[in-house]
N, C-alpha and C. Protein backbone atom coordinates (compact mmCIF):
# COMPACT_ATOMS: atom_id res chain seq x y z
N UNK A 1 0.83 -1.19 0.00
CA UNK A 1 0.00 0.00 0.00
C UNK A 1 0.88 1.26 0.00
N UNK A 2 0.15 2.40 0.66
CA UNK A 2 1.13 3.32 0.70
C UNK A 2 2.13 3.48 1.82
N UNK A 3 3.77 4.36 1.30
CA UNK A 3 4.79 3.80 2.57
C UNK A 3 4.32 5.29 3.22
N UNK A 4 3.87 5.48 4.87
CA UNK A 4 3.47 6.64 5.46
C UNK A 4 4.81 7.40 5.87
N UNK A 5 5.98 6.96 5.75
CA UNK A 5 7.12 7.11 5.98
C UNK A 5 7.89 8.51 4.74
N UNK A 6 7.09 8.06 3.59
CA UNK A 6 7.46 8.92 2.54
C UNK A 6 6.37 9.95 1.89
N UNK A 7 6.88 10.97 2.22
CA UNK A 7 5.81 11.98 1.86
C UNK A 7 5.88 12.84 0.43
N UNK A 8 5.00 12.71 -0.45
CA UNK A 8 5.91 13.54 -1.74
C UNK A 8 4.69 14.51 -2.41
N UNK A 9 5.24 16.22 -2.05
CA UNK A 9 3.85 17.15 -2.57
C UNK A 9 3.66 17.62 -3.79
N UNK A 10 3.44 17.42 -4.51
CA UNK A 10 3.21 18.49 -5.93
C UNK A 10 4.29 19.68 -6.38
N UNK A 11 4.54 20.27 -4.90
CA UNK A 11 5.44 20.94 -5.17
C UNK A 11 6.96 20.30 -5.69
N UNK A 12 6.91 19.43 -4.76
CA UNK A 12 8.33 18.40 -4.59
C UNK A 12 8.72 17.42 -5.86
N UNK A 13 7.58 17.16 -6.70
CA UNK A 13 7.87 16.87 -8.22
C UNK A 13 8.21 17.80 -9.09
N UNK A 14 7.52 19.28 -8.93
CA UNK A 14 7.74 19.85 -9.77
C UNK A 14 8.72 20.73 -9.71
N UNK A 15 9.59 20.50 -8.27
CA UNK A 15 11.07 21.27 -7.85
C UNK A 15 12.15 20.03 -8.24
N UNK A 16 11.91 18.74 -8.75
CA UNK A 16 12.78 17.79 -9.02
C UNK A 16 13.95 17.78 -10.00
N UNK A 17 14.91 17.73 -9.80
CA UNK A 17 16.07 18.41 -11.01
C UNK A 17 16.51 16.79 -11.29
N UNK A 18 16.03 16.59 -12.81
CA UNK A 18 16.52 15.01 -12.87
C UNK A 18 17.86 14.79 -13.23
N UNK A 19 18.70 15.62 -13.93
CA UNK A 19 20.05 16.18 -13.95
C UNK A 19 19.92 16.06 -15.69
N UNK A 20 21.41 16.47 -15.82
CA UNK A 20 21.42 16.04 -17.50
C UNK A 20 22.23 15.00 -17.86
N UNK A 21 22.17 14.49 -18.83
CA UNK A 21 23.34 13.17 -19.50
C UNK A 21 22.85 12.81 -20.68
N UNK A 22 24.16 12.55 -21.48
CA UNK A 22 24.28 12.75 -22.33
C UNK A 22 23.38 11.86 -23.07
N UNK A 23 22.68 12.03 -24.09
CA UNK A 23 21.28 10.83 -24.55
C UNK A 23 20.65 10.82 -23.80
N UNK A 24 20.10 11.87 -22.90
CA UNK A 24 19.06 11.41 -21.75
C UNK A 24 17.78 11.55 -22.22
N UNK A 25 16.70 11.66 -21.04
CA UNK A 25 14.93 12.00 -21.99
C UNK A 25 15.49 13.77 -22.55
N UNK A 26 14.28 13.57 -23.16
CA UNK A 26 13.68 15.38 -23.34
C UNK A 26 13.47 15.91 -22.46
N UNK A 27 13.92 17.02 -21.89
CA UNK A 27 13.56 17.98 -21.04
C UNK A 27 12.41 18.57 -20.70
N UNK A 28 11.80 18.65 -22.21
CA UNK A 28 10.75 19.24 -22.40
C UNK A 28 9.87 18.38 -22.06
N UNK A 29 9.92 17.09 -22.29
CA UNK A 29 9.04 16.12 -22.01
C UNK A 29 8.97 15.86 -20.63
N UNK A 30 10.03 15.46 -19.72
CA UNK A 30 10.40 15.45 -18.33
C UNK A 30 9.46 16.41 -17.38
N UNK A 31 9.87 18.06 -17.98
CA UNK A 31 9.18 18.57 -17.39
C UNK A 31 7.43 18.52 -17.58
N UNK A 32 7.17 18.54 -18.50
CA UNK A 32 5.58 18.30 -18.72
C UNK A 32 5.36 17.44 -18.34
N UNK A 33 5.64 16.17 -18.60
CA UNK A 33 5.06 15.10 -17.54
C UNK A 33 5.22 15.28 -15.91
N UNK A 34 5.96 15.85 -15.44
CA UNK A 34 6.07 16.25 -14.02
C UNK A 34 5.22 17.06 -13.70
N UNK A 35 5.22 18.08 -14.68
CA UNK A 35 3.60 18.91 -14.34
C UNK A 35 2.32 18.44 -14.34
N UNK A 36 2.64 17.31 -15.38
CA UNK A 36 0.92 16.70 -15.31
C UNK A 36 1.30 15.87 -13.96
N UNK A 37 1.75 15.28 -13.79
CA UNK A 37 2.34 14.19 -12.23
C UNK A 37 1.44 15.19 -10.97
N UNK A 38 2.40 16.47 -11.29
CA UNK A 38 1.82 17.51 -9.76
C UNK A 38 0.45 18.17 -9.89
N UNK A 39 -0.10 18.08 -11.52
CA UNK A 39 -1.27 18.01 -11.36
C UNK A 39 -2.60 17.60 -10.98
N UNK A 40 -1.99 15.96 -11.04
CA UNK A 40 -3.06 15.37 -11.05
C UNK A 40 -2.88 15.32 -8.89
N UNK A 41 -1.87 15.30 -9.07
CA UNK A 41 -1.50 15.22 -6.85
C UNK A 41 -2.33 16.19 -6.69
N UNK A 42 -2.21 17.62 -7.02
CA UNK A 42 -3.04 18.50 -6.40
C UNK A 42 -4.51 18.37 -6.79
N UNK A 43 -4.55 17.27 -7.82
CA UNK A 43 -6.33 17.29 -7.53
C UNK A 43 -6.44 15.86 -6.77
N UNK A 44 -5.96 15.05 -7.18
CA UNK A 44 -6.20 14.18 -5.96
C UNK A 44 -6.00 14.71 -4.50
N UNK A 45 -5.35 15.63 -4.18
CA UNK A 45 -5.04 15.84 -3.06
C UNK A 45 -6.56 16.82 -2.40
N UNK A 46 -6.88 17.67 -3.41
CA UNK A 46 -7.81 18.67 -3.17
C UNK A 46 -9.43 17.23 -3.18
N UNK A 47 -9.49 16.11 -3.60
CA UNK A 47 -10.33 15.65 -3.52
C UNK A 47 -10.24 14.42 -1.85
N UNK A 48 -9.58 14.72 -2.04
CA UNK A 48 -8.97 14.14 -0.43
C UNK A 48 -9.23 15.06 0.58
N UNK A 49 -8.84 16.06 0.24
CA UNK A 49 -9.27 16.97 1.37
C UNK A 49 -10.87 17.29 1.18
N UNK A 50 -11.59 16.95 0.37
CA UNK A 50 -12.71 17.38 0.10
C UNK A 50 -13.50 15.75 0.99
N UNK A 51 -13.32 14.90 1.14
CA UNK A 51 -13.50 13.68 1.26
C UNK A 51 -13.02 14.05 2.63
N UNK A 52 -12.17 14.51 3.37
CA UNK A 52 -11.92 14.15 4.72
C UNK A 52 -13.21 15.20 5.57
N UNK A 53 -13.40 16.38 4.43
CA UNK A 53 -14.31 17.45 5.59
C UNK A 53 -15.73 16.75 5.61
N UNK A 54 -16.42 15.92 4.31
CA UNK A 54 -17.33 15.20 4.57
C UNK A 54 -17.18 14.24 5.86
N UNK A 55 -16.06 13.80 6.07
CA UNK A 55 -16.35 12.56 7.09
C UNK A 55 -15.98 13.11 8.28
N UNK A 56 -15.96 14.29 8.23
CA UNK A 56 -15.44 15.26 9.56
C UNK A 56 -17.03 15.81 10.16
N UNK A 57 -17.65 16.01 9.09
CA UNK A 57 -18.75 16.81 8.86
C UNK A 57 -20.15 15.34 9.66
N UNK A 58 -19.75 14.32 8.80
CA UNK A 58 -20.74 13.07 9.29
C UNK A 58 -20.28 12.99 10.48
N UNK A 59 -19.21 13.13 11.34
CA UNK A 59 -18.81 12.22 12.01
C UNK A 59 -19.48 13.27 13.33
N UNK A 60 -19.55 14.62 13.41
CA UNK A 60 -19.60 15.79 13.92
C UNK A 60 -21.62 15.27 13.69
N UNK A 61 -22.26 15.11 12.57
CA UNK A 61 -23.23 15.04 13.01
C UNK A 61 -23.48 13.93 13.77
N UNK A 62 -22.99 12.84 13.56
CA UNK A 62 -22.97 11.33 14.47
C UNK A 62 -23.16 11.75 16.05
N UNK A 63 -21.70 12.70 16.46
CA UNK A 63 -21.85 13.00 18.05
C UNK A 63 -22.80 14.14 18.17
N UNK A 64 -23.78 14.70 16.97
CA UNK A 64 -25.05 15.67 17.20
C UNK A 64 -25.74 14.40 17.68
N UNK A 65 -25.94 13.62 16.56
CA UNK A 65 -27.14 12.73 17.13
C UNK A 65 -27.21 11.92 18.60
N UNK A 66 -26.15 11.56 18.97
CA UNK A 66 -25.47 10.94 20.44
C UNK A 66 -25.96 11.64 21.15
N UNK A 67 -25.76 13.15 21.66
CA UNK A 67 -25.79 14.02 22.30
C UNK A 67 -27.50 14.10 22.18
N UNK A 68 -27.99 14.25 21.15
CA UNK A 68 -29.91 14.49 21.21
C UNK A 68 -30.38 13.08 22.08
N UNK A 69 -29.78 12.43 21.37
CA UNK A 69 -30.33 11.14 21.79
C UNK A 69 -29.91 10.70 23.93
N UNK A 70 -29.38 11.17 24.31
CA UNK A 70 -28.86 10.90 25.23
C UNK A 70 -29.68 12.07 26.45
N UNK A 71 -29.79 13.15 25.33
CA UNK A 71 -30.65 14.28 26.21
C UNK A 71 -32.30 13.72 26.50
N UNK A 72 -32.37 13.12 25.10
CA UNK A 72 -34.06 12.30 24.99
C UNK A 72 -34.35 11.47 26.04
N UNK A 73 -32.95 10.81 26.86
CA UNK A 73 -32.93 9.73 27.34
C UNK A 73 -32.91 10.38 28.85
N UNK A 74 -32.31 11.24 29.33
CA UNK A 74 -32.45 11.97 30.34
C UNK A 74 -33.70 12.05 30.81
N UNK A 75 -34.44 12.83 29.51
CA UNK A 75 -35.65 13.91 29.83
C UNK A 75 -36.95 12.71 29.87
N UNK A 76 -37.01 11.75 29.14
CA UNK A 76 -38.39 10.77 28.41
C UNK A 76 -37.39 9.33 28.85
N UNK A 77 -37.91 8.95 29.96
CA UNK A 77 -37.64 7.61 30.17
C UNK A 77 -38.35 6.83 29.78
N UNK A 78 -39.48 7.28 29.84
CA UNK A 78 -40.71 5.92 29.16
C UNK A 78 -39.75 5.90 27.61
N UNK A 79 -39.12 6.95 26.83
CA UNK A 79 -38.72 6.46 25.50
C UNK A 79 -37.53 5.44 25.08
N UNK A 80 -37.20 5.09 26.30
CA UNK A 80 -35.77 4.35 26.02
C UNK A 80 -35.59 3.52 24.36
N UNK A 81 -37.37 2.99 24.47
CA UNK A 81 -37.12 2.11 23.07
C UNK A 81 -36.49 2.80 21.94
N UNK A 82 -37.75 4.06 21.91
CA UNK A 82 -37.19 4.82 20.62
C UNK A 82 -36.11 5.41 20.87
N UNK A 83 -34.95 5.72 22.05
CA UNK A 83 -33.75 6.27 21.80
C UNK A 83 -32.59 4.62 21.10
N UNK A 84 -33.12 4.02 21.75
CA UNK A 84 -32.32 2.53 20.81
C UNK A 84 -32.38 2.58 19.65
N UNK A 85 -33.59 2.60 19.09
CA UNK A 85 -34.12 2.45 17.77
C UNK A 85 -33.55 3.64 16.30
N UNK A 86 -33.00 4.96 17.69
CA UNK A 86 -32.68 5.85 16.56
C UNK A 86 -31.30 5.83 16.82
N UNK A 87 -30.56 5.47 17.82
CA UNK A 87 -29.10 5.30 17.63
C UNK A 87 -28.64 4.05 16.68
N UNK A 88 -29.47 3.02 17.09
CA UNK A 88 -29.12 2.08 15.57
C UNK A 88 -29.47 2.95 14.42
N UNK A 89 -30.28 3.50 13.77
CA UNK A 89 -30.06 4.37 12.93
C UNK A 89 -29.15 4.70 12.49
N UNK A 90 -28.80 5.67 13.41
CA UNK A 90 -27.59 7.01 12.98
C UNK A 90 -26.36 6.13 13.07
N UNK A 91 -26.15 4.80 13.39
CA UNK A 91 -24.83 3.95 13.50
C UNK A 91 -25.20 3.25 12.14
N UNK A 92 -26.43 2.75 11.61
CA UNK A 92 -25.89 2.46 10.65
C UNK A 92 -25.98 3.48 9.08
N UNK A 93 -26.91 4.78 9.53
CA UNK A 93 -26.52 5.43 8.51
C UNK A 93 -24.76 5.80 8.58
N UNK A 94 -23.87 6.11 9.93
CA UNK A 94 -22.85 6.26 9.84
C UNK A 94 -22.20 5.19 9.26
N UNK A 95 -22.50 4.58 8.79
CA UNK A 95 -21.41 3.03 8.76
C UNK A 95 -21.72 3.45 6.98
N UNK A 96 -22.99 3.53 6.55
CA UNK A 96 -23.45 3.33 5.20
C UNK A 96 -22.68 4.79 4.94
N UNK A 97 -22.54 5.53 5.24
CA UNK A 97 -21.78 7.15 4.91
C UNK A 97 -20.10 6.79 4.91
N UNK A 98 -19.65 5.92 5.78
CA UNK A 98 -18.26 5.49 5.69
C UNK A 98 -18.05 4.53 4.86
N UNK A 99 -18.92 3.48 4.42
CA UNK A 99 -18.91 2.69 3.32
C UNK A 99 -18.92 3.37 2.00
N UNK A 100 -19.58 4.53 1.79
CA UNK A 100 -19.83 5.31 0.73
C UNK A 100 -18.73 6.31 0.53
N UNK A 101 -18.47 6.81 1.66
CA UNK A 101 -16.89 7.45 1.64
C UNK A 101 -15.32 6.82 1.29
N UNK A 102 -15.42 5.47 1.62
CA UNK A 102 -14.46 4.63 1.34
C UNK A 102 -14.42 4.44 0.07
N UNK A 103 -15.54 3.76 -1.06
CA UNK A 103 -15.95 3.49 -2.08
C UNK A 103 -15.29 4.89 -3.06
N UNK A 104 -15.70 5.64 -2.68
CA UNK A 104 -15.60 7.22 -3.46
C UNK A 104 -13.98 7.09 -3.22
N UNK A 105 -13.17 6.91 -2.16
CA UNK A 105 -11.94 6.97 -1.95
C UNK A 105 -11.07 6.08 -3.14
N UNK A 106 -11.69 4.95 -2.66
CA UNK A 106 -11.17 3.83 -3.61
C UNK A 106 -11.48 3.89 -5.42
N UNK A 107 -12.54 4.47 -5.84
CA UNK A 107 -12.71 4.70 -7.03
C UNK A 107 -11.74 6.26 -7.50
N UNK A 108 -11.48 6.68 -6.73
CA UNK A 108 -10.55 7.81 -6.73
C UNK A 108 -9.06 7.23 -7.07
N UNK A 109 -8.87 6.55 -6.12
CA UNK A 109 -7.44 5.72 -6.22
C UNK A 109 -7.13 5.14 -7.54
N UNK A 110 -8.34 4.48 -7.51
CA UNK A 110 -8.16 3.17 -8.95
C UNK A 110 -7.66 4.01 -10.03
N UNK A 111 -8.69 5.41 -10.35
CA UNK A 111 -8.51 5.68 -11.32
C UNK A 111 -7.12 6.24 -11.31
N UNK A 112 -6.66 7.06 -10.33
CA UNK A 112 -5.38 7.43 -9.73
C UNK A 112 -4.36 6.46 -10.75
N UNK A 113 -4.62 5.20 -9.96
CA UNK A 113 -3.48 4.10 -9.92
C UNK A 113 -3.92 3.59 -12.12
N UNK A 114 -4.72 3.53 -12.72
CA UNK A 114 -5.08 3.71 -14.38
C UNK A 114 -4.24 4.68 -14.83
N UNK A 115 -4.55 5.80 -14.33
CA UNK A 115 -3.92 7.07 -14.93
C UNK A 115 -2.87 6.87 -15.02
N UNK A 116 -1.89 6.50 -14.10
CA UNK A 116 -0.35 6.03 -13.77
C UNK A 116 0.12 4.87 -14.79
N UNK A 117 -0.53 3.76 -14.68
CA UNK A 117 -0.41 2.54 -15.62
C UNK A 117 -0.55 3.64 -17.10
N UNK A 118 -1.76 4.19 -17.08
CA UNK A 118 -1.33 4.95 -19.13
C UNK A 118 -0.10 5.33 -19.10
N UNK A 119 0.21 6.35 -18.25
CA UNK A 119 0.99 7.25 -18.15
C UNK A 119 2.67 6.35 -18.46
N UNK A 120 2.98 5.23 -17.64
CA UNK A 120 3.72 4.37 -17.37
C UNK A 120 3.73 3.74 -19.10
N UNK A 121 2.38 3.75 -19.58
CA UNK A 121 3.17 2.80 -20.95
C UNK A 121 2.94 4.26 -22.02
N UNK A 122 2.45 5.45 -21.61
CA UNK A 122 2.89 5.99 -22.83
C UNK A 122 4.60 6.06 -23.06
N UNK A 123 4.97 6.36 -21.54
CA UNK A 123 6.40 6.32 -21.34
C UNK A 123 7.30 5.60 -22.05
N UNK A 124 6.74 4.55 -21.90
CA UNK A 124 6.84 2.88 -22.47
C UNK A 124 7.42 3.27 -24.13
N UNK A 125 6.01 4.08 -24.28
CA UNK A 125 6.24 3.59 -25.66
C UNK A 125 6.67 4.52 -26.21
N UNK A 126 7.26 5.47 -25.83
CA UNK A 126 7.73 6.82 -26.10
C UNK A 126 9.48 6.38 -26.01
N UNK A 127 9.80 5.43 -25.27
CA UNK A 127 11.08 5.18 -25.31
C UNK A 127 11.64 4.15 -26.43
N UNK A 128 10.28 3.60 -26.64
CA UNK A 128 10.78 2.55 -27.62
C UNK A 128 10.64 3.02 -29.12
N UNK A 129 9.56 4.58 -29.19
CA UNK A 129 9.89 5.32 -30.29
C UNK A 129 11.51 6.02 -30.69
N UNK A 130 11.75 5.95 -29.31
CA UNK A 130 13.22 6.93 -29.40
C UNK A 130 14.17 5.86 -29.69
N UNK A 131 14.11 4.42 -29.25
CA UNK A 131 14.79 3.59 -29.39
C UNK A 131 15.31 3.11 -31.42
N UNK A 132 14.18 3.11 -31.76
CA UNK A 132 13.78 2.94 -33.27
C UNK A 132 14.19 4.34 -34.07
N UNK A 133 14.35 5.16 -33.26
CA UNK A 133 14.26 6.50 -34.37
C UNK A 133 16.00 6.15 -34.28
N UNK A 134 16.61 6.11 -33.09
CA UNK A 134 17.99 5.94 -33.12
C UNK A 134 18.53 5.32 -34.15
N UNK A 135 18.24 3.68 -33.96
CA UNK A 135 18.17 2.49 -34.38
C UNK A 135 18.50 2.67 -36.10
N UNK A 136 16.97 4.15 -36.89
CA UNK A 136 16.44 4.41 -38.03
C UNK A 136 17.75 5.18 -38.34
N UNK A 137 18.10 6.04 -37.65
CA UNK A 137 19.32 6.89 -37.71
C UNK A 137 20.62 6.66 -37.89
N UNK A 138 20.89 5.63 -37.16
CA UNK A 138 22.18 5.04 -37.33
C UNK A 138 22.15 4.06 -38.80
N UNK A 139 21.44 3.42 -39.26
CA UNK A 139 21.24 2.83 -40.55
C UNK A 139 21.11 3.78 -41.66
N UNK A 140 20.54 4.93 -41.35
CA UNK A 140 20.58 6.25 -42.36
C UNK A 140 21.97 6.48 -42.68
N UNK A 141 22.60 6.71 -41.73
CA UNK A 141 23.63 7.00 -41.03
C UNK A 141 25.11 6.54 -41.71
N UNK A 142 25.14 4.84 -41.68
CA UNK A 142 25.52 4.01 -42.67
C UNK A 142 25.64 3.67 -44.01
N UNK A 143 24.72 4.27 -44.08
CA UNK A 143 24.35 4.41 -45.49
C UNK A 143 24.87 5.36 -46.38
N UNK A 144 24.98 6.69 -45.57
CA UNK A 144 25.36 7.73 -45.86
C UNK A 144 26.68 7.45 -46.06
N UNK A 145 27.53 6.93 -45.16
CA UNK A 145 28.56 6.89 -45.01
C UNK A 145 28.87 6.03 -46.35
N UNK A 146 28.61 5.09 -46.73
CA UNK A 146 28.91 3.51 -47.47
C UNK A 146 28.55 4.65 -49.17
N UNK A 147 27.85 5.46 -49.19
CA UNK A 147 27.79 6.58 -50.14
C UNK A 147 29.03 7.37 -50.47
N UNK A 148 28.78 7.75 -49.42
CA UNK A 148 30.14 8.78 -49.48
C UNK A 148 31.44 8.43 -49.49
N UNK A 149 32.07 6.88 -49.08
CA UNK A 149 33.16 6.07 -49.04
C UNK A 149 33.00 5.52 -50.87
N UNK A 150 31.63 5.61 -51.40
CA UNK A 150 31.59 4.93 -52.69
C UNK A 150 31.68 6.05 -53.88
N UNK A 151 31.50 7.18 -53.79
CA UNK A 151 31.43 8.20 -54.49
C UNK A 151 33.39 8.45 -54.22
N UNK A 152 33.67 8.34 -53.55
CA UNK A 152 34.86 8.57 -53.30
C UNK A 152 35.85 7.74 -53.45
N UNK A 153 35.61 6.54 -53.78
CA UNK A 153 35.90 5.55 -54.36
C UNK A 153 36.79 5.47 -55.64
N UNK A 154 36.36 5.97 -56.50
CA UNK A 154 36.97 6.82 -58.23
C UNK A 154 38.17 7.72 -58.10
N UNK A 155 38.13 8.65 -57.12
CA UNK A 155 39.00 8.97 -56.91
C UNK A 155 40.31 9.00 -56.87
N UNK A 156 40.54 7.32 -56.04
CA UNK A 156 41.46 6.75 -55.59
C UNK A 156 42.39 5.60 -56.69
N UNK A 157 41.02 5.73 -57.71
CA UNK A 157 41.26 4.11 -58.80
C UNK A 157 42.04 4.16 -59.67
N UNK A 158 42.89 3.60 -60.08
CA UNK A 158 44.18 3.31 -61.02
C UNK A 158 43.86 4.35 -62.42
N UNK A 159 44.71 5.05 -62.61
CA UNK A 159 44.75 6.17 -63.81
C UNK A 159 43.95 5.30 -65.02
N UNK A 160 43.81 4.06 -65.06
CA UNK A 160 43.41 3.25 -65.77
C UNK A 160 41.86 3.19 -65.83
N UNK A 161 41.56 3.31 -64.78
CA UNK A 161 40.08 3.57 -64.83
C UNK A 161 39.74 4.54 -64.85
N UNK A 162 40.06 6.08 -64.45
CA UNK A 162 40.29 7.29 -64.60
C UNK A 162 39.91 7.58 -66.09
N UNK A 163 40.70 7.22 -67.11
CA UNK A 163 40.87 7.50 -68.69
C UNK A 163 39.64 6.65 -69.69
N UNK A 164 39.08 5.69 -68.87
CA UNK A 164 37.54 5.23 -69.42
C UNK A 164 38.12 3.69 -69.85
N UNK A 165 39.36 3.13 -69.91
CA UNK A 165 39.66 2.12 -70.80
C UNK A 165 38.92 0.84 -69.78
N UNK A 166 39.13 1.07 -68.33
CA UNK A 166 38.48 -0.06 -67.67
C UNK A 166 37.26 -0.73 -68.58
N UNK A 167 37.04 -2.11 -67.95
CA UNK A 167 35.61 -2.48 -68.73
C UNK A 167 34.32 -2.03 -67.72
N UNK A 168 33.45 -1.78 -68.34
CA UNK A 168 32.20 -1.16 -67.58
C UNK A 168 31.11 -1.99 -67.66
């Protein structure tokens, strides 16, 4: 799961200096993907915080209802039943509000943890474009060369072939 030991903010990706070397990624790319990285943290993060004031908010009405219910119980003894009857209630609407909060958490994550997996094979495949363009380059490359060693070729060739008498 997650290590609670390691903390990493939006800011802290997008202050990350990956260094330079020689054939390394794009810069340009590096950084944009780091921005989308600290983007998507600060909305996951802002939906996290949006998700904790709900269950701050339920949990705050939970000890409203405790507190009514306990005053009911003071004041109306003949009601004991109905103060039972409405604290099971409010325990299991709280339970069904934390089940529903969890759910929302976890569908948050998943997609979180999707987004990452694309993200992970556009990477993927963005390296194996660069891999091939190299690959395309260096055979260009060769070629060029095996040209230019062959054009240059005549040059070098016995005065004999020079004057046209060679056979062709």
């Amino acid at each position: 799961m997650i290590d609670e030991s390691f903390h990493l903010t939006p800011l802290d990706v997008r202050r990350y200096d990956f260094g330079r070397a020689f054939r390394g990624y794009d810069p340009a790319r590096v950084d944009q993907f780091r921005d989308q990285v600290a983007e998507e943290m600060e909305r996951l993060a802002r939906i996290n915080q949006d998700l904790d004031a709900k269950a701050r908010s339920f949990h705050e009405q939970l000890r409203s209802f405790r507190e009514r219910d306990k005053a009911l119980n003071d004041a109306l003894v003949s009601a004991q039943q109905l103060r039972a009857e409405m604290r099971e209630q409010a325990e299991r609407e709280a339970q069904l509000i934390v089940r529903e909060a969890q759910q929302d958490a976890d569908k948050v994550l998943e997609a979180g943890r999707a987004e990452l997996k694309k993200l992970e094979g556009e990477i993927e495949a963005l390296a194996r474009s660069q891999r091939a363009f190299i690959a395309q380059m260096r055979g260009l490359i060769a070629r060029q060369m095996s040209e230019i060693d062959a054009a240059d070729a005549p040059a070098h060739a016995p005065a004999s072939r020079k004057t046209g008498t060679a056979q062709e």
